[in-house]
C-alpha atoms as a PDB file:
ATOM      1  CA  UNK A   1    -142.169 -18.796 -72.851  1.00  0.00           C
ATOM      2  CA  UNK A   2    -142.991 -18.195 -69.282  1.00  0.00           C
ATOM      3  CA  UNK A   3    -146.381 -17.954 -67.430  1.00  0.00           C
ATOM      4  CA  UNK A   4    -146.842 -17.095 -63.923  1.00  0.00           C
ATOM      5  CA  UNK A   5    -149.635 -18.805 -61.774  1.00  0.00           C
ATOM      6  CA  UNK A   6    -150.877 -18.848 -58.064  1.00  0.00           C
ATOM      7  CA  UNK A   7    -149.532 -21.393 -55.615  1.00  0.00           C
ATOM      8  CA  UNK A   8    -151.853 -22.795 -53.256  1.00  0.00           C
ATOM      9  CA  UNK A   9    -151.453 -25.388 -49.876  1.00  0.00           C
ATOM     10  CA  UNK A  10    -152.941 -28.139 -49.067  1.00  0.00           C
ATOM     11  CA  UNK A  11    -156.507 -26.163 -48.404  1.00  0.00           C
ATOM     12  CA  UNK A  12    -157.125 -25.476 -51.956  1.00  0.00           C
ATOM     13  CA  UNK A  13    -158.677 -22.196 -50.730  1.00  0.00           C
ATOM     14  CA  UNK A  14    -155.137 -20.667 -49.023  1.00  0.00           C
ATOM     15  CA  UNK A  15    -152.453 -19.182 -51.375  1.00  0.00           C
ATOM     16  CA  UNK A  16    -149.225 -20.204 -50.243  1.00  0.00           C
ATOM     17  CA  UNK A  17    -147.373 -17.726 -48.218  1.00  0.00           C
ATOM     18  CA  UNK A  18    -144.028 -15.940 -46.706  1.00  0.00           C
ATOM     19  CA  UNK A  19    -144.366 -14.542 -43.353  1.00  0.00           C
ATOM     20  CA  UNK A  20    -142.611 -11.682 -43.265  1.00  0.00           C
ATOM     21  CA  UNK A  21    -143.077 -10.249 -39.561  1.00  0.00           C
ATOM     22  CA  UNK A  22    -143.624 -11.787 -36.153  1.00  0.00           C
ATOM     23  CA  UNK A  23    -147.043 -11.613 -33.694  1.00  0.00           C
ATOM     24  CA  UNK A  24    -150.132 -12.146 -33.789  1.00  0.00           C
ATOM     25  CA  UNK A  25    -151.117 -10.602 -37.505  1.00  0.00           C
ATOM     26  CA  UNK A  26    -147.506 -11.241 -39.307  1.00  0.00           C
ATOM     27  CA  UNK A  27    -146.949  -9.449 -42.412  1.00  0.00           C
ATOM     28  CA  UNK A  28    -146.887 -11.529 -45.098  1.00  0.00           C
ATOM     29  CA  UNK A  29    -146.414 -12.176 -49.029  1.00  0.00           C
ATOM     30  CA  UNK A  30    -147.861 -14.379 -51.402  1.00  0.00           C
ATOM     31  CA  UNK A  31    -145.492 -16.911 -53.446  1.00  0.00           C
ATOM     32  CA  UNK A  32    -146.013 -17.324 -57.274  1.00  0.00           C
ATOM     33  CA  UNK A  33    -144.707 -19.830 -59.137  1.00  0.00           C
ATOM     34  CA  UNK A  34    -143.319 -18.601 -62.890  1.00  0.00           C
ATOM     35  CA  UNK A  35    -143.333 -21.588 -65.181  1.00  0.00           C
ATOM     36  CA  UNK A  36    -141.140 -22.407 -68.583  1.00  0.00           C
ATOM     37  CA  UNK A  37    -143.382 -23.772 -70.746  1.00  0.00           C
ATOM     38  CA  UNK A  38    -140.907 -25.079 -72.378  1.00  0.00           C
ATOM     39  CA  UNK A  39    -138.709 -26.677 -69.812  1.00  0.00           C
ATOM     40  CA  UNK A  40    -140.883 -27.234 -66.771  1.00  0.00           C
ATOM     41  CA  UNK A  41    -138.492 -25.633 -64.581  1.00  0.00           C
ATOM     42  CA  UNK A  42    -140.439 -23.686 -62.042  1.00  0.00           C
ATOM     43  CA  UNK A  43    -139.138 -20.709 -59.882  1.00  0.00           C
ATOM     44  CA  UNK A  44    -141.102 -19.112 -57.039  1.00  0.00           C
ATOM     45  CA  UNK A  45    -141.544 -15.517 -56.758  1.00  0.00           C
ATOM     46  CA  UNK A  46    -143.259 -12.095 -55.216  1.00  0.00           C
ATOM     47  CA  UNK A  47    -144.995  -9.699 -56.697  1.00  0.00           C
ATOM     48  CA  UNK A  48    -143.045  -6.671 -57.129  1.00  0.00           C
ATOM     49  CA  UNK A  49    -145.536  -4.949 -54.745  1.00  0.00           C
ATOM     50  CA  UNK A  50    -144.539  -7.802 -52.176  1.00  0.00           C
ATOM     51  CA  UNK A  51    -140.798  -7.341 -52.801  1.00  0.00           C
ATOM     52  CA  UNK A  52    -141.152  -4.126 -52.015  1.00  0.00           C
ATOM     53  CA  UNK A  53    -142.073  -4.837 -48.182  1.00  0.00           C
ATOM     54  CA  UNK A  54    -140.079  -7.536 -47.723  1.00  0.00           C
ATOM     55  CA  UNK A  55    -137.121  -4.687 -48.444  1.00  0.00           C
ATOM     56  CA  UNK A  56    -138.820  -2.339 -45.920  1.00  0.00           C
ATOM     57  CA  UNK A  57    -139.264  -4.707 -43.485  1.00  0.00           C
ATOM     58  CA  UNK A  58    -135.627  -6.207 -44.000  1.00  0.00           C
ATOM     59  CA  UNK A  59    -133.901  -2.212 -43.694  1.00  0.00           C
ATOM     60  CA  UNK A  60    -136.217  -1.824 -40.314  1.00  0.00           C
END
């Protein structure tokens, strides 16, 4: 079984994040991290919303 959770840096208050564009308000989407419950093994991911402008951005 798998459960996805939030990421978050060092400020316990800021999800962790990919910057997707450059200047002075970037673009950017937030990283998950999916979880096996019954491995440990933990994989980052985007929301499909997010993966959905990181393809827009990337075909620009």
């Amino acid at each position: 079984m798998k459960k996805i959770f939030k990421t978050m840096t060092n400020n316990a208050s800021i999800p962790l994040k990919l910057k997707l564009t450059r200047g002075l308000f970037p673009r950017t989407a937030e990283v998950l991290a999916e979880v096996d419950l019954e491995t440990g093994e933990v994989t980052f991911k985007v929301s499909e919303e997010d993966l959905k402008k990181i393809k827009q951005d990337i075909e620009k």
